[in-house]
N, C-alpha and C. Protein backbone atom coordinates (compact mmCIF):
# COMPACT_ATOMS: atom_id res chain seq x y z
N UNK A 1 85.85 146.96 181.98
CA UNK A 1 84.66 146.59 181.27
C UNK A 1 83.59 146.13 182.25
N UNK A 2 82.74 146.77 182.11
CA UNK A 2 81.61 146.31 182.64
C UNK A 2 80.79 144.88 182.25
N UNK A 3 80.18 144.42 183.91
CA UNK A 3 79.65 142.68 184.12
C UNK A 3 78.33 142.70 183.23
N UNK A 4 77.49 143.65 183.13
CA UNK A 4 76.62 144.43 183.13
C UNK A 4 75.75 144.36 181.25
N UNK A 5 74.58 143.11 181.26
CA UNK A 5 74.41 143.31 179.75
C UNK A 5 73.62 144.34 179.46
N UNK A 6 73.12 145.38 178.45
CA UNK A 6 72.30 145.91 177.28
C UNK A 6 71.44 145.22 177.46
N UNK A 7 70.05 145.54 177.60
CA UNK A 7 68.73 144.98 177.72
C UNK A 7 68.13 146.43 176.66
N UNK A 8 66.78 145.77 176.11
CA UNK A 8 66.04 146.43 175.44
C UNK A 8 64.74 146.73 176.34
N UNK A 9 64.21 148.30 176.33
CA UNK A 9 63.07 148.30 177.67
C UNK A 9 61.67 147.89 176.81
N UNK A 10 60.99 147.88 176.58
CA UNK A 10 60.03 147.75 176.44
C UNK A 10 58.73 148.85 176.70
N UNK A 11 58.12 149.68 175.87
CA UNK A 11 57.01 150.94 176.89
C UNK A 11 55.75 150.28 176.39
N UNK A 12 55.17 150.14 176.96
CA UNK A 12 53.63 150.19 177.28
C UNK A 12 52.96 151.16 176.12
N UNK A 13 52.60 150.71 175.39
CA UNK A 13 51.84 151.80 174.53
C UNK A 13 49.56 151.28 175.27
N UNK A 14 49.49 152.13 175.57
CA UNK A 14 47.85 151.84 176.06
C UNK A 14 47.64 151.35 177.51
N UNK A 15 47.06 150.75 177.70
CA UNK A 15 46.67 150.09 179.37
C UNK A 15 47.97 148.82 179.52
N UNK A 16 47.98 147.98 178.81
CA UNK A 16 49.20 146.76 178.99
C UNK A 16 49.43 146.36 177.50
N UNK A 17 50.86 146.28 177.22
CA UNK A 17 51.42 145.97 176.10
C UNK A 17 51.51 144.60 175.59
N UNK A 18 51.16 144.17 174.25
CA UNK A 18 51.40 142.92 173.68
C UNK A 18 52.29 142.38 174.37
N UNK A 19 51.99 140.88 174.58
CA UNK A 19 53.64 140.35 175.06
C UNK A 19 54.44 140.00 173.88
N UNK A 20 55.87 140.04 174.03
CA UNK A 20 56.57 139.89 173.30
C UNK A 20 56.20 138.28 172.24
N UNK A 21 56.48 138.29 170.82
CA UNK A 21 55.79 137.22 170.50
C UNK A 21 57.26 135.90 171.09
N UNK A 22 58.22 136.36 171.68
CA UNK A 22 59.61 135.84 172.37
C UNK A 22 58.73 134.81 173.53
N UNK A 23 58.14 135.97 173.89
CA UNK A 23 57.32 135.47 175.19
C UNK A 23 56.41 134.08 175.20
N UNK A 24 55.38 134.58 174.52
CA UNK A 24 54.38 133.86 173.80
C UNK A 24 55.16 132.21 173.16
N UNK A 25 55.90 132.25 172.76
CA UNK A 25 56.76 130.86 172.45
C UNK A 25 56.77 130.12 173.23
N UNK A 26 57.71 131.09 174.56
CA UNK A 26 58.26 130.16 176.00
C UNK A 26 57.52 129.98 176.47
N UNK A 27 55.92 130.63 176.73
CA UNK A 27 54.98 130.08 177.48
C UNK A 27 53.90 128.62 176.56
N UNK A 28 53.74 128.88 175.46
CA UNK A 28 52.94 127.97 174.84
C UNK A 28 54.31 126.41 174.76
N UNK A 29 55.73 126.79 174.56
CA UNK A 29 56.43 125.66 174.90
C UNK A 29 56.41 124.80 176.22
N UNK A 30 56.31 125.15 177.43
CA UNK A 30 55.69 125.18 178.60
C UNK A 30 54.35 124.16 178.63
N UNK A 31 53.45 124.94 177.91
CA UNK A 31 51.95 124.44 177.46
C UNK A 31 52.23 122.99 177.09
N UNK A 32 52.94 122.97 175.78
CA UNK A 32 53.10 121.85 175.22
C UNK A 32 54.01 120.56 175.64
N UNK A 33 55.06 120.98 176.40
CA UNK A 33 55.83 120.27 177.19
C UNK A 33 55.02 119.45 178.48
N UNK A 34 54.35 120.40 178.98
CA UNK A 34 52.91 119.56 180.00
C UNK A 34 51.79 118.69 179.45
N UNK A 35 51.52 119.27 177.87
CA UNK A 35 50.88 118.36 177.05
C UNK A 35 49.18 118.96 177.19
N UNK A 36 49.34 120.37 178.16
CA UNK A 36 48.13 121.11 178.44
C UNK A 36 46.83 120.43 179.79
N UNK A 37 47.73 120.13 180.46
CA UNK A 37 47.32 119.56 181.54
C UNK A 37 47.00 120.42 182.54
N UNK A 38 45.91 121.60 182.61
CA UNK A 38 45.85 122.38 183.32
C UNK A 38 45.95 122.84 184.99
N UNK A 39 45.75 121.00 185.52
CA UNK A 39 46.14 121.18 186.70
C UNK A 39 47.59 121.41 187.07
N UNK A 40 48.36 120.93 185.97
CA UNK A 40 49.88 120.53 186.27
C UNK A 40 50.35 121.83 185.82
N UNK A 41 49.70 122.64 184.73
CA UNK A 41 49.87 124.05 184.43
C UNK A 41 49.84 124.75 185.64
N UNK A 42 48.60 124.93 186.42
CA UNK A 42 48.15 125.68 187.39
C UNK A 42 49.20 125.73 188.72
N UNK A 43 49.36 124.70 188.78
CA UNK A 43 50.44 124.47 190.01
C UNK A 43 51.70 124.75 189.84
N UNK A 44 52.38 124.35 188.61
CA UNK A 44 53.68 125.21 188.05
C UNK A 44 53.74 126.51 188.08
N UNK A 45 52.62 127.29 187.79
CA UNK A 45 52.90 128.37 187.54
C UNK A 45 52.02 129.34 188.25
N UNK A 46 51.92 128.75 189.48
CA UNK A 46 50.98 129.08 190.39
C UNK A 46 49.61 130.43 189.98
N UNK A 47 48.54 129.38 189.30
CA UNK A 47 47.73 129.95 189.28
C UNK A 47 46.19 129.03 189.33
N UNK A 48 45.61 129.37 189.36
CA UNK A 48 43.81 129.13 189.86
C UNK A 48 43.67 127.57 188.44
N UNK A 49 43.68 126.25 189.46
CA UNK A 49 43.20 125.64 187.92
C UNK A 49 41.23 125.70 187.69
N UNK A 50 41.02 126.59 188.64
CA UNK A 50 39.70 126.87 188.78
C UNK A 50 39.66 127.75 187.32
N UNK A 51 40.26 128.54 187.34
CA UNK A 51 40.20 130.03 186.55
C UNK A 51 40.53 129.43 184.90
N UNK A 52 41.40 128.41 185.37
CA UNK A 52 42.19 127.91 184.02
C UNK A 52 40.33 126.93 183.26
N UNK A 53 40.29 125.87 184.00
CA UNK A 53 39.27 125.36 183.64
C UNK A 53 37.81 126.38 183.00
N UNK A 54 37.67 127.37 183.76
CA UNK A 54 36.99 128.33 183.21
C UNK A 54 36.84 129.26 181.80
N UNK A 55 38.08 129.22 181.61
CA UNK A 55 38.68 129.74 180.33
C UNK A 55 40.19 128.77 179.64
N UNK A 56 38.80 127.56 179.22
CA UNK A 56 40.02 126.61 178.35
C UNK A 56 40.68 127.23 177.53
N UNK A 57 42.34 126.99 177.08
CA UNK A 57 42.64 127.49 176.04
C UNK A 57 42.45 126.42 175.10
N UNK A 58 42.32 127.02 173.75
CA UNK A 58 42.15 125.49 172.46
C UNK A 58 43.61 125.11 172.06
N UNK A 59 44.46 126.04 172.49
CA UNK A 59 46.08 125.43 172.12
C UNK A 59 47.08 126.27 172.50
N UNK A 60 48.01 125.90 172.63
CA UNK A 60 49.52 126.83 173.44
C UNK A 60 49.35 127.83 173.03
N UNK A 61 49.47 128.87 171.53
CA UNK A 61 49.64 129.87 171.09
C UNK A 61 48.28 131.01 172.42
N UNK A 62 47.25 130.19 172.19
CA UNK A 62 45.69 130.78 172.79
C UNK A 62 46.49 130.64 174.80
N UNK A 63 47.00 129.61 175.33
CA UNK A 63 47.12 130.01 176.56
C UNK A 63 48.51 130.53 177.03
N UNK A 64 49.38 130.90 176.04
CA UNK A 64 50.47 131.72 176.15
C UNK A 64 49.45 133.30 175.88
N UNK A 65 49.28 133.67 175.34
CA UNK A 65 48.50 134.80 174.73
C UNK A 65 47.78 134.90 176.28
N UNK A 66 46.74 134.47 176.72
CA UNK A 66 45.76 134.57 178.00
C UNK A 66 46.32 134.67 179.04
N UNK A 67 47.63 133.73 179.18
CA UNK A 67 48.40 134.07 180.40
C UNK A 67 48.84 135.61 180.30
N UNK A 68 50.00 136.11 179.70
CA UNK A 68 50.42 136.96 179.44
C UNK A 68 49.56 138.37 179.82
N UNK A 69 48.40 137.93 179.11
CA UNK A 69 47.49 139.03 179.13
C UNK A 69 46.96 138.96 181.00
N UNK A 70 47.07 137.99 181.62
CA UNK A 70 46.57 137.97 182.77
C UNK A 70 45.22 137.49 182.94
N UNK A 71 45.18 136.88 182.01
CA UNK A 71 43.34 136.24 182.11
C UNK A 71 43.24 134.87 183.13
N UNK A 72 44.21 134.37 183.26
CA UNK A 72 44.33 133.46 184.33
C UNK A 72 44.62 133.56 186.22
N UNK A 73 45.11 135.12 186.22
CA UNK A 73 45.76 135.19 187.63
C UNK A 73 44.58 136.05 188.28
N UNK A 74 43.14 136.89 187.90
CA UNK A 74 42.18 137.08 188.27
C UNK A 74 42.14 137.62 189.88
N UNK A 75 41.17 138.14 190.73
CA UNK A 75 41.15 138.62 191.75
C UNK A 75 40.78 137.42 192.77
N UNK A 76 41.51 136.58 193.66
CA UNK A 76 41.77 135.47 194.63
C UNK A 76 40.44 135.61 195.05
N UNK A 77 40.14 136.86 195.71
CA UNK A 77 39.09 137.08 196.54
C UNK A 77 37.68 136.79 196.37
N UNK A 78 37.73 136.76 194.42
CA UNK A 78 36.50 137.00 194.08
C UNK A 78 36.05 135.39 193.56
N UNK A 79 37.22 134.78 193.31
CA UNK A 79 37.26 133.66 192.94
C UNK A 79 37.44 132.62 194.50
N UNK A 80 37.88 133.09 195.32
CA UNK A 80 36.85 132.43 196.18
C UNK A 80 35.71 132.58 196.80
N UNK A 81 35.17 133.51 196.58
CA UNK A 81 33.77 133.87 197.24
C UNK A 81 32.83 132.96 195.91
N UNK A 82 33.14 132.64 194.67
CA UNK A 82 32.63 132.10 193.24
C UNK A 82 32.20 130.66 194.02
N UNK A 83 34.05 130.06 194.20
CA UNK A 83 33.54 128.98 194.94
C UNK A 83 33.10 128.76 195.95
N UNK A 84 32.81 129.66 196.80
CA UNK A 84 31.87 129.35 198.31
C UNK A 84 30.80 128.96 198.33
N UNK A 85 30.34 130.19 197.27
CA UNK A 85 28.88 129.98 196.60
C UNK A 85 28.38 128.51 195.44
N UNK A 86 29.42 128.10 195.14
CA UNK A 86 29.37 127.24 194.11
C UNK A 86 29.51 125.82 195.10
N UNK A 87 30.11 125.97 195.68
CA UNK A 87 30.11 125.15 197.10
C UNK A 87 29.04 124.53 198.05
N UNK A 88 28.31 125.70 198.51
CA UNK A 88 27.26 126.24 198.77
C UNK A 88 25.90 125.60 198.38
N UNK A 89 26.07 125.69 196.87
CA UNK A 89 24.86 125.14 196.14
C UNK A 89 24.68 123.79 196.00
N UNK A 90 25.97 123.28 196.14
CA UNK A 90 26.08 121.77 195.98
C UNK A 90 25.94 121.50 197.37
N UNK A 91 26.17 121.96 198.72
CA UNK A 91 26.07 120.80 199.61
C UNK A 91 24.20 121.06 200.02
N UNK A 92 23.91 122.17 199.42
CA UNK A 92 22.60 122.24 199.35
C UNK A 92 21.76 121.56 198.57
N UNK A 93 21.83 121.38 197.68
CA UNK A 93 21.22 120.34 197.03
C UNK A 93 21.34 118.60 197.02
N UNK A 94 22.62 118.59 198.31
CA UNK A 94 22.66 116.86 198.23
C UNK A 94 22.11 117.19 199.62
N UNK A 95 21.81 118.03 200.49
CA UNK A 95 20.97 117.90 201.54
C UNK A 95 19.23 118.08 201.53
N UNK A 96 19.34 118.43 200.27
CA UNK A 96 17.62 119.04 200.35
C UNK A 96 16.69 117.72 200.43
N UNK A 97 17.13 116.43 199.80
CA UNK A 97 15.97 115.35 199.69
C UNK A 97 16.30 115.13 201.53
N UNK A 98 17.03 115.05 202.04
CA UNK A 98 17.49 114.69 203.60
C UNK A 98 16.55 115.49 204.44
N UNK A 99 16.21 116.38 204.36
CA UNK A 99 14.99 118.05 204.99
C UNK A 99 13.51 116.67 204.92
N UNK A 100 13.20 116.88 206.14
CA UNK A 100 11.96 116.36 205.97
C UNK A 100 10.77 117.93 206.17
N UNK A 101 9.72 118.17 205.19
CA UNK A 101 8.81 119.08 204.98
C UNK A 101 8.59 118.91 206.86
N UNK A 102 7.71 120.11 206.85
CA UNK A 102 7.33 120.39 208.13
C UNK A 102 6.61 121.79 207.98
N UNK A 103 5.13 121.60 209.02
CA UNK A 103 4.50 122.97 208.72
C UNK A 103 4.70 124.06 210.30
N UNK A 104 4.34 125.01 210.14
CA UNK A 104 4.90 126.01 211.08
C UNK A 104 3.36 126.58 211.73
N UNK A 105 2.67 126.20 212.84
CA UNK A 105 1.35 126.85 212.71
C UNK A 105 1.59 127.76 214.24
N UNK A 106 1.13 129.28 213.93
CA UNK A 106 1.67 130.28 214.82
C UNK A 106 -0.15 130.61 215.85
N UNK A 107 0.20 130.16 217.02
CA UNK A 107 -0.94 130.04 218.00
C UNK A 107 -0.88 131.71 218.37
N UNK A 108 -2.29 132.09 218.85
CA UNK A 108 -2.07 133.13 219.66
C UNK A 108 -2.90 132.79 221.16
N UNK A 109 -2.08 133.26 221.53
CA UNK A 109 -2.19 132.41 223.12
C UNK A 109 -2.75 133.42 224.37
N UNK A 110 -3.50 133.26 224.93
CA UNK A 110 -3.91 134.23 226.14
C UNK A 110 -3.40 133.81 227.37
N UNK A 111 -2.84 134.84 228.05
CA UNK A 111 -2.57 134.16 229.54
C UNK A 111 -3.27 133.61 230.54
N UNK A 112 -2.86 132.60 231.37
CA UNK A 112 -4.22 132.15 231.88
C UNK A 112 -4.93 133.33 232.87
N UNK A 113 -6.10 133.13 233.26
CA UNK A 113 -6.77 134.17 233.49
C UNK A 113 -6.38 134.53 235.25
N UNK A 114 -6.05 133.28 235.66
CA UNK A 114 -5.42 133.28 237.10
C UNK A 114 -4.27 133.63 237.17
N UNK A 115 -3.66 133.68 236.77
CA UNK A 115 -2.15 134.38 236.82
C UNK A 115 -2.07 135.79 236.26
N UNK A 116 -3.22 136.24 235.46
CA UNK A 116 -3.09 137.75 235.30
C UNK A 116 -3.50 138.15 236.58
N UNK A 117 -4.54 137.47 237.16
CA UNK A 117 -4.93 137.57 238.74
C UNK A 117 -4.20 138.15 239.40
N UNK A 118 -2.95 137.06 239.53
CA UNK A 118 -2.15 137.11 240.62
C UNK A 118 -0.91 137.57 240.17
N UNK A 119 -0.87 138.27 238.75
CA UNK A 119 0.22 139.68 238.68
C UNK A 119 -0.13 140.42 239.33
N UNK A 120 -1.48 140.98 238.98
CA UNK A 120 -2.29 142.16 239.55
C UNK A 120 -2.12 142.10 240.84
N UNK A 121 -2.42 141.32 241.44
CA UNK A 121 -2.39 141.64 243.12
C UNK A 121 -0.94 141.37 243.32
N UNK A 122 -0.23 141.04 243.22
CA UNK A 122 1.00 141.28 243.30
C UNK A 122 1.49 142.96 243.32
N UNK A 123 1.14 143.93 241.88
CA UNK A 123 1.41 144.90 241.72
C UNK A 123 0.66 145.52 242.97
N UNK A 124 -0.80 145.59 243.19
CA UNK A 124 -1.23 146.18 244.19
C UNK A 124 -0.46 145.98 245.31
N UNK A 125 0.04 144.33 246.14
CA UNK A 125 0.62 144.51 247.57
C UNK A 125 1.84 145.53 246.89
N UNK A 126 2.94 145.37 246.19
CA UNK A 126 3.87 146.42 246.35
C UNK A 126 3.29 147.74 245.76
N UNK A 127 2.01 148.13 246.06
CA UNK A 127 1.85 149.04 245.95
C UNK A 127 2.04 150.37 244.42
N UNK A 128 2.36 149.31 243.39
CA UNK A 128 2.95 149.80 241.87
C UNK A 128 4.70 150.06 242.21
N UNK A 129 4.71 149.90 243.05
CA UNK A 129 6.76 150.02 243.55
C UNK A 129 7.44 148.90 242.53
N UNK A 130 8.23 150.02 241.42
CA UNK A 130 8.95 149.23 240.85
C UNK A 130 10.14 147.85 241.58
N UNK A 131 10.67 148.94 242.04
CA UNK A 131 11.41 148.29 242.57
C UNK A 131 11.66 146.55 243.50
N UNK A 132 10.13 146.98 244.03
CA UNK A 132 9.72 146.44 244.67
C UNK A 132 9.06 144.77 244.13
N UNK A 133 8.49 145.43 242.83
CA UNK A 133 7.71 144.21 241.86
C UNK A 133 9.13 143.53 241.23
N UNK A 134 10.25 144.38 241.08
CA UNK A 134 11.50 143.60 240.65
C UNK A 134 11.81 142.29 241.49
N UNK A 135 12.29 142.91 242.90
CA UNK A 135 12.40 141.66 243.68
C UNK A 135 11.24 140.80 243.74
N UNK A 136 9.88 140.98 243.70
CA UNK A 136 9.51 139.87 243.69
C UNK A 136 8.85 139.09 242.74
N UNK A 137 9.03 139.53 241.34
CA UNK A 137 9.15 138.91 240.20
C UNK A 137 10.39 138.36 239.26
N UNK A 138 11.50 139.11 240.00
CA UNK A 138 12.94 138.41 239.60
C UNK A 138 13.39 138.90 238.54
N UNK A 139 12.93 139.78 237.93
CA UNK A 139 13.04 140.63 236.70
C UNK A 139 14.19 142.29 237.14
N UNK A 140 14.99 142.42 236.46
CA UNK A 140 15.72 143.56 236.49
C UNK A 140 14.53 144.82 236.34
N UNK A 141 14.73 145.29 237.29
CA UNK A 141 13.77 146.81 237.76
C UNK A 141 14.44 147.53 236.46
N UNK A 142 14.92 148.35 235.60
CA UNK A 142 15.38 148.32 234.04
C UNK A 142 14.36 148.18 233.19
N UNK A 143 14.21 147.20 233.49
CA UNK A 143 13.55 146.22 232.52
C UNK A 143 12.33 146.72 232.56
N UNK A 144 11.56 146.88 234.06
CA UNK A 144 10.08 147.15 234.66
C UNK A 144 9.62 149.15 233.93
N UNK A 145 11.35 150.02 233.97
CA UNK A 145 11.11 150.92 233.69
C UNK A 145 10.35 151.47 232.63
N UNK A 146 11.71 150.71 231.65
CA UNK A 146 11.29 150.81 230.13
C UNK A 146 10.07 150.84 229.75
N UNK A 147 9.07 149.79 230.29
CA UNK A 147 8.05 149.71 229.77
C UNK A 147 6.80 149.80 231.35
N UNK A 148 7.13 151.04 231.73
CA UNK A 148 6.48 151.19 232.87
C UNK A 148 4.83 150.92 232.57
N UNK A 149 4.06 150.01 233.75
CA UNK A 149 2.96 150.15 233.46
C UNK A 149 2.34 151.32 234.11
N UNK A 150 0.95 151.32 233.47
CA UNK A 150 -0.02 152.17 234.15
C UNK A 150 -1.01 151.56 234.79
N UNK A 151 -1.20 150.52 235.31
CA UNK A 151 -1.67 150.01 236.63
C UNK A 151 -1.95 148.37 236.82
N UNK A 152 -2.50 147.99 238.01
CA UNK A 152 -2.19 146.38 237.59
C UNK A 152 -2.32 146.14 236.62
N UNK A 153 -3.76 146.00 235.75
CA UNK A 153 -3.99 145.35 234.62
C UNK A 153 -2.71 145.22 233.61
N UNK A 154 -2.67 146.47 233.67
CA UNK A 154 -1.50 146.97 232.64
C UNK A 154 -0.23 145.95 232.88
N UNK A 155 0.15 145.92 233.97
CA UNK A 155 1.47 144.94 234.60
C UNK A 155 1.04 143.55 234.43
N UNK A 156 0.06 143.28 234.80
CA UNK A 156 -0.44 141.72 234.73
C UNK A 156 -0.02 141.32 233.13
N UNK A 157 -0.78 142.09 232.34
CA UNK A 157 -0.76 141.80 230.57
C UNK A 157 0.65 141.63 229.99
N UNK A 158 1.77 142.23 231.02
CA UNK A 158 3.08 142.67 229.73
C UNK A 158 3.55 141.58 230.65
């Protein structure tokens, strides 16, 4: 004789099948045995008391039914990115009175007129020699290519 019990299978009629109303008992007994304490739910039965709080049930029958169905175990990923953002907003708003205002005023500035001077003659002693204006401006010759000038002026300005 076989160790081996007879089980009944169960098929799926549609996308996911009613849970058994067997089911639905043992989980809302569960419910009621905790007294619906969703954190103490959440942690028993390892799931989100984020998710739980989100979708109160009004009584065992309602969070046996929701579990089952999977309305509590939700995508981790998405439910923490919920709270990042939710996170987010709060440490932003207990920092915003802390921000002291401040204005931003954008100058436009000319170089002084002596130092375009003395790019220029610079470019003239090396003769427009890149290379040359590298070493003695300290700038990667690269750099001088890219935006090769077309004569002192031109070098003095950039």
């Amino acid at each position: 004789m076989s160790s081996l019990r007879r089980t009944a299978t169960r098929d799926a009629s549609g996308p996911v099948a009613a849970p058994s109303q067997a089911d639905v008992v043992k989980f809302a007994r569960v419910y009621t045995l905790h007294r619906g304490d969703l954190d103490r739910l959440g942690r028993l039965l390892g799931l989100s008391p984020a998710m739980l709080r989100d979708r109160p049930p009004r009584n065992a029958t309602e969070f046996a039914t929701a579990l089952l169905a999977g309305d509590y175990t939700g995508d981790t990923t998405e439910l923490r990115r919920k709270l990042l953002r939710k996170r987010l907003s709060i440490d932003l708003s207990a920092m915003a009175p802390q921000l002291k205002p401040t204005t931003t005023r954008e100058a436009v500035a000319e170089a002084d007129p002596d130092a375009i001077r003395a790019a220029a003659r610079a470019y003239g002693a090396a003769g427009g020699d890149l290379a040359t204006l590298a070493g003695l401006c300290r700038v990667p010759q690269h750099l001088l290519e890219i935006s090769r000038p077309k004569d002192a002026e031109d070098f003095a300005r950039k």
